[in-house]
Protein backbone atom coordinates (compact mmCIF):
# COMPACT_ATOMS: atom_id res chain seq x y z
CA UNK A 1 44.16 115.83 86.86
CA UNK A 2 44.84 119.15 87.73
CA UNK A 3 43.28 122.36 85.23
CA UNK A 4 46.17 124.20 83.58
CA UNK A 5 46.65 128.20 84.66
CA UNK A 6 47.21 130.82 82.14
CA UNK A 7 46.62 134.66 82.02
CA UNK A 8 46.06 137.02 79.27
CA UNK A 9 49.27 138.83 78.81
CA UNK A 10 51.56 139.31 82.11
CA UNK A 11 48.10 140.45 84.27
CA UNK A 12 48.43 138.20 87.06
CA UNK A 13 52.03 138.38 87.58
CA UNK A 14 52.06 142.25 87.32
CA UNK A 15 49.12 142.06 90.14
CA UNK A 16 50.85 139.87 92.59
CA UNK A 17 54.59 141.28 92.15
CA UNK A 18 52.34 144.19 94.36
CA UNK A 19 50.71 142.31 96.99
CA UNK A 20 51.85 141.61 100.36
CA UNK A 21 53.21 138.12 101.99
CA UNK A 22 49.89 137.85 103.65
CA UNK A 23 47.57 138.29 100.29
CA UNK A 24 49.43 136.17 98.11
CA UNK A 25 49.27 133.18 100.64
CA UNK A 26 45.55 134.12 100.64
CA UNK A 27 45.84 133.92 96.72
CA UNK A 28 47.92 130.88 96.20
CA UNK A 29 45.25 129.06 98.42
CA UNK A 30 42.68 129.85 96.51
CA UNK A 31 44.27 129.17 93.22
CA UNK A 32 45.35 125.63 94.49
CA UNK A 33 42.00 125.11 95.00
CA UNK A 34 41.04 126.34 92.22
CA UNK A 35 43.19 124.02 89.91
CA UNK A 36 42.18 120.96 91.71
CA UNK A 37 38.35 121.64 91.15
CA UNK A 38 38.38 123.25 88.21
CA UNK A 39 34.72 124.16 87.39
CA UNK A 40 33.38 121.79 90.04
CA UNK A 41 34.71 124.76 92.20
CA UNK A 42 32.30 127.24 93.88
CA UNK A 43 31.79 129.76 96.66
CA UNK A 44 33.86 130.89 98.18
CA UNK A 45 36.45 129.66 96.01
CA UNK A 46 34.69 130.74 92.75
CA UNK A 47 31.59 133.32 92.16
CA UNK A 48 29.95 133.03 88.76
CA UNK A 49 29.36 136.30 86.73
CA UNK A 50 27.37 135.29 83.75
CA UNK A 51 28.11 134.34 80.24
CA UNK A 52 31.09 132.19 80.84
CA UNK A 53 32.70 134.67 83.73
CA UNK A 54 34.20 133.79 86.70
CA UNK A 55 35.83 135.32 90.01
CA UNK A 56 38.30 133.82 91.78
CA UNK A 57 38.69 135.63 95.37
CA UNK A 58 40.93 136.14 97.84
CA UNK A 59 40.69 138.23 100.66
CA UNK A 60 43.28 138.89 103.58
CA UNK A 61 42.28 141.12 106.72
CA UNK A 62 43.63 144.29 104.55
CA UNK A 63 42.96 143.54 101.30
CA UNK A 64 40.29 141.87 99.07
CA UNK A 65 41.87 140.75 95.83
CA UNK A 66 39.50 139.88 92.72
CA UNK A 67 40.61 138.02 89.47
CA UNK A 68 38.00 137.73 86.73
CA UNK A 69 38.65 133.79 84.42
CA UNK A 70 37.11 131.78 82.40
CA UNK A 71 37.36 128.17 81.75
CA UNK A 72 38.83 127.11 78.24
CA UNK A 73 38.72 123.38 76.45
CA UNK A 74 41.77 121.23 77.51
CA UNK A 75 41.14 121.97 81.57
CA UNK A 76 42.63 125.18 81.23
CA UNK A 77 41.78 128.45 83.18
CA UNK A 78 42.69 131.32 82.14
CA UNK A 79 42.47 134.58 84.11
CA UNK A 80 41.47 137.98 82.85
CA UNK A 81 42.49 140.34 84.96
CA UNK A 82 43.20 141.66 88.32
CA UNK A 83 41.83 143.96 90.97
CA UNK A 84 41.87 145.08 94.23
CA UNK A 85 38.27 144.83 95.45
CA UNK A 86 36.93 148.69 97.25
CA UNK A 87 33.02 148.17 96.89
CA UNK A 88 30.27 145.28 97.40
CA UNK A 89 30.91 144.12 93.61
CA UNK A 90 33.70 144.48 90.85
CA UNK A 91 32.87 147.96 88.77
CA UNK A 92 30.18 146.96 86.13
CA UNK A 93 33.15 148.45 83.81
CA UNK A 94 35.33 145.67 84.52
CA UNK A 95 32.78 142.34 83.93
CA UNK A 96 32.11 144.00 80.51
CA UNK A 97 35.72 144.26 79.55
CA UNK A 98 36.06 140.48 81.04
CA UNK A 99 32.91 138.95 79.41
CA UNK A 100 34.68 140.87 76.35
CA UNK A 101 37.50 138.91 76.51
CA UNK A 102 35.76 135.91 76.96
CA UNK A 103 34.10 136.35 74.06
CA UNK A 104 37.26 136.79 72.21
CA UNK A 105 39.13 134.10 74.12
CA UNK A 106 36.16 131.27 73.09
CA UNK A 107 35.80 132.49 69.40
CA UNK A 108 40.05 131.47 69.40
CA UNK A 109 40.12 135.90 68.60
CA UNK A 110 42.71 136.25 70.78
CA UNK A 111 45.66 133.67 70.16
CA UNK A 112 47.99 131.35 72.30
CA UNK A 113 50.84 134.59 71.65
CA UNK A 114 48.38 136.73 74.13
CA UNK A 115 47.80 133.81 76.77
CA UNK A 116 50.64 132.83 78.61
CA UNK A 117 51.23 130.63 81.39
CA UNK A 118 50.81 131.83 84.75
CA UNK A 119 54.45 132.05 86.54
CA UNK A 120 54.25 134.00 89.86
């Protein structure tokens, strides 16, 4: 059975409304992946981050697109945010705010009104 996709607000759709043909193939790859293996999914696919973060990446040969999720009860993944990738790692400044969130997300702090399904 295939994991659910969600986002926290419109994050994911605001991210890839700017992307090029060639990056969102790249992304839509790696999120079919994604919601076929579900946790079971790993690198390249999926990097772990500690304390219940994830990374989903996609790269294309001019950008390198980054998209910090967690995994939720009920197969559901639900991604964090977005970024365009410029240095080895995402900015330390953007895990906290993610492992943040996923914090809030697991201790039900943020409700279903703030997590929507992902529609790109």
């Amino acid at each position: 059975m295939p994991w659910k996709l969600l986002q926290v607000g419109t994050v994911f759709d605001d991210f890839y409304a700017g992307c090029d043909d060639n990056l969102r193939e790249k992304i839509d790859a790696r999120l079919a992946q994604l919601m076929m293996k579900g946790n079971m999914a790993k690198e390249p696919v999926s990097k772990p981050l500690g304390d219940g973060l994830f990374e989903l990446r996609a790269d294309s040969a001019d950008h390198h697109a980054r998209f910090p999720f967690c995994f939720l009860p009920g197969q559901r993944i639900v991604v964090i945010d977005a970024q365009y990738k410029d240095q080895r790692t995402l900015p330390q400044a953007v895990i906290n705010n993610a492992k943040n969130m996923v914090r809030l997300l697991k201790a039900g702090e943020i409700g279903s009104s703030d997590v929507k399904t992902k529609l790109h």
